[in-house]
N, C-alpha and C. Protein backbone atom coordinates (compact mmCIF):
# COMPACT_ATOMS: atom_id res chain seq x y z
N UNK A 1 0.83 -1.20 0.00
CA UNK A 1 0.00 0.00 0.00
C UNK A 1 0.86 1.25 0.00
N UNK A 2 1.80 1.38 1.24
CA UNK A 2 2.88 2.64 0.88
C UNK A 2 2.01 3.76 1.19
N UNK A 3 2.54 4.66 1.20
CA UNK A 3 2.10 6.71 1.73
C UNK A 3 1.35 6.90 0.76
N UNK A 4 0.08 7.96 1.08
CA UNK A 4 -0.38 8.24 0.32
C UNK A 4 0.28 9.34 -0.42
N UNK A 5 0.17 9.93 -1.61
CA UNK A 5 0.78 11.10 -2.30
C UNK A 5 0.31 12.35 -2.09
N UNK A 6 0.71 13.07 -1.87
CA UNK A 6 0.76 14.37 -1.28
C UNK A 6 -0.15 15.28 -2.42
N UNK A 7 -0.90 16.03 -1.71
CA UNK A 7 -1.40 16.77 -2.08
C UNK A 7 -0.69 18.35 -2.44
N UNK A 8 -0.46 18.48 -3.99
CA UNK A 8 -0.21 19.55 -4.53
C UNK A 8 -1.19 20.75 -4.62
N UNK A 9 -0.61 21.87 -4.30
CA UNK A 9 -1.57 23.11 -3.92
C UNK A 9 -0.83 24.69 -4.32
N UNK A 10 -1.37 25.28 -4.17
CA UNK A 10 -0.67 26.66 -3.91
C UNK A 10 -1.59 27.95 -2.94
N UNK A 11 -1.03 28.53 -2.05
CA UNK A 11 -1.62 29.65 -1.44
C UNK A 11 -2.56 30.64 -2.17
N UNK A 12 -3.75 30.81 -2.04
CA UNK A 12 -4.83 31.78 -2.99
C UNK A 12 -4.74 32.86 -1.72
N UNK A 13 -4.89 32.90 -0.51
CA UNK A 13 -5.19 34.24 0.02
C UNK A 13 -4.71 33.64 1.72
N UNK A 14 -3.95 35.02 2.20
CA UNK A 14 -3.62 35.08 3.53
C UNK A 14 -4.62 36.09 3.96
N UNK A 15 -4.92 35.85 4.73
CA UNK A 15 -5.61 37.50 5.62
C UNK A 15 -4.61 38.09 6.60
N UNK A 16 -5.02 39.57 6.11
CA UNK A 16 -3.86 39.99 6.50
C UNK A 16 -3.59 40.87 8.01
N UNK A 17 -4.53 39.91 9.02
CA UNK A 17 -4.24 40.39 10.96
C UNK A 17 -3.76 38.67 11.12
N UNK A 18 -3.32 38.47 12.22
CA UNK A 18 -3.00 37.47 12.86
C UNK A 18 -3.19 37.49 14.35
N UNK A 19 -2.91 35.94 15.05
CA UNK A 19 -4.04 36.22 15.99
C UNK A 19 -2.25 36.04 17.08
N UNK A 20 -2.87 35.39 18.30
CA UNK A 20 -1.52 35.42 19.52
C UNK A 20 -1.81 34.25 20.09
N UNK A 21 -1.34 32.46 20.19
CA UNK A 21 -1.60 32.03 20.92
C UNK A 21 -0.76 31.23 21.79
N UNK A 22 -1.46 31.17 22.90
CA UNK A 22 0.05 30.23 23.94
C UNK A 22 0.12 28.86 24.06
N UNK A 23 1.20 28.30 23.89
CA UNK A 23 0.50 26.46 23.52
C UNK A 23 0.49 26.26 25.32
N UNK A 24 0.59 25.04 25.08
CA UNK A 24 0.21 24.46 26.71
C UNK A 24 1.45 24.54 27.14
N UNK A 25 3.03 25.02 26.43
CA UNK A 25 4.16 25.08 27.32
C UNK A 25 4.47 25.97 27.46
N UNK A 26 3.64 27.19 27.05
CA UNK A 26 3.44 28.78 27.66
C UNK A 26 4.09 29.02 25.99
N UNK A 27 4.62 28.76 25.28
CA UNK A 27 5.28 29.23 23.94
C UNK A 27 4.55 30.47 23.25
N UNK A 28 4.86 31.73 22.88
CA UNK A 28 4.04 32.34 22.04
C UNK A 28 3.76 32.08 20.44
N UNK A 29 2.72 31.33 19.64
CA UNK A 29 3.02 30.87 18.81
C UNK A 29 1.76 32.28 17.65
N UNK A 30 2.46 32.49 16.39
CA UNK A 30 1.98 33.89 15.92
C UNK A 30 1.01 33.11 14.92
N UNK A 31 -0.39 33.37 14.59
CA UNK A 31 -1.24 32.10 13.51
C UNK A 31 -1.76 33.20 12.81
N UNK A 32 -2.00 32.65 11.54
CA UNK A 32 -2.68 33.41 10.79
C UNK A 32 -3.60 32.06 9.73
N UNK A 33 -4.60 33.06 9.20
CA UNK A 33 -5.65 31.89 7.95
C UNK A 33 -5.15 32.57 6.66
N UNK A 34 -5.69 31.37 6.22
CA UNK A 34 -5.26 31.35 4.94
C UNK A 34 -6.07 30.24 4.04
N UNK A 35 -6.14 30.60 2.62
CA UNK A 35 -6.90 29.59 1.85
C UNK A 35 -6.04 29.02 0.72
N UNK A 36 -6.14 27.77 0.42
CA UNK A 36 -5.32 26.67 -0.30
C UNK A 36 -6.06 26.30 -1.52
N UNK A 37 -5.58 26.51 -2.68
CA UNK A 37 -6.13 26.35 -3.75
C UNK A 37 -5.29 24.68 -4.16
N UNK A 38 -5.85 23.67 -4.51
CA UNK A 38 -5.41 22.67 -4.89
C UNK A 38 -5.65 22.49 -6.49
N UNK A 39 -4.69 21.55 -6.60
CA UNK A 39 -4.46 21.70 -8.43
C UNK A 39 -5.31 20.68 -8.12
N UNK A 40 -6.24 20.78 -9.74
CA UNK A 40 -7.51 19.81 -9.88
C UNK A 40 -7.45 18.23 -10.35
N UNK A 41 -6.42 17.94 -10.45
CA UNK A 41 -6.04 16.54 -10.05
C UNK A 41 -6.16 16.11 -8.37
N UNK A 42 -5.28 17.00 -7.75
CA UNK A 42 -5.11 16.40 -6.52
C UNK A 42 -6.62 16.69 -5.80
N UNK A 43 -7.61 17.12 -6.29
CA UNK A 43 -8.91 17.38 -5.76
C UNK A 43 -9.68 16.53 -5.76
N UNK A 44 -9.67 15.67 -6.66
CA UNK A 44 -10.47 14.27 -6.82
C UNK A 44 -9.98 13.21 -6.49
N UNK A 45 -8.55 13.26 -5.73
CA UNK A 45 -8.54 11.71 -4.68
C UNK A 45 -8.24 12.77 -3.76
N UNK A 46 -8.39 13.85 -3.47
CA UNK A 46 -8.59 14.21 -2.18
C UNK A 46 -9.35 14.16 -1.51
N UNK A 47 -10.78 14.08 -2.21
CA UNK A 47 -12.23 14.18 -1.40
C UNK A 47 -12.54 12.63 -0.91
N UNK A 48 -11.84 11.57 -1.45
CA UNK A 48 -11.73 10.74 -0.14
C UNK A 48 -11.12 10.25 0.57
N UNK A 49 -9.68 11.26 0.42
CA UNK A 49 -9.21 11.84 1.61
C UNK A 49 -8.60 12.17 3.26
N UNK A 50 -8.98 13.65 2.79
CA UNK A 50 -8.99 14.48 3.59
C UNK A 50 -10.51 15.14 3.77
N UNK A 51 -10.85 15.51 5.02
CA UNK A 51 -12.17 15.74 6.01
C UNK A 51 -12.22 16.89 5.66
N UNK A 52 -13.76 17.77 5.56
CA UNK A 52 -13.63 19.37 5.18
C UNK A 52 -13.18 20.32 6.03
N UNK A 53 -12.84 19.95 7.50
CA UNK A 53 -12.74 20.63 8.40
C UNK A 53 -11.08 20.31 8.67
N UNK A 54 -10.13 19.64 7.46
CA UNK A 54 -8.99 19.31 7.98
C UNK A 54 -7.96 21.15 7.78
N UNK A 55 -7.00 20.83 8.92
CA UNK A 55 -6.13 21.83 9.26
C UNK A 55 -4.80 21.37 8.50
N UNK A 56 -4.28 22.47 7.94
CA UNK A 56 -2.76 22.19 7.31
C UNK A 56 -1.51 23.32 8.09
N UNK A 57 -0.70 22.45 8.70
CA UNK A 57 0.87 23.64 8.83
C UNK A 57 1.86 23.45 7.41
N UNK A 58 2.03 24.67 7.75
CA UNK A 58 3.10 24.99 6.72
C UNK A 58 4.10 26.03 7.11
């Protein structure tokens, strides 16, 4: 079976405030949103996937 293949994308929009948060080891960590445009290949074995509510770091 092996890894699944990664989903290819590119950044469509940051907004541009960010927020302040402290992890649980007091760390200040700086977050911001953002929206992910996926190339339309990787969109149709993505939808079964990844969940609509999934989170990405980068």
């Amino acid at each position: 079976m092996g890894r699944p293949l990664p989903l290819i994308g590119h950044i469509k929009y940051v907004e541009p405030y960010g927020r302040l948060k402290i992890s649980a080891l007091g760390i200040e960590e700086q977050r911001v949103n953002g929206v992910i445009g996926f190339d339309p290949v990787a969109t149709v074995t993505a939808d079964s996937r990844m969940p609509s509510t999934a989170r990405m770091k980068a």
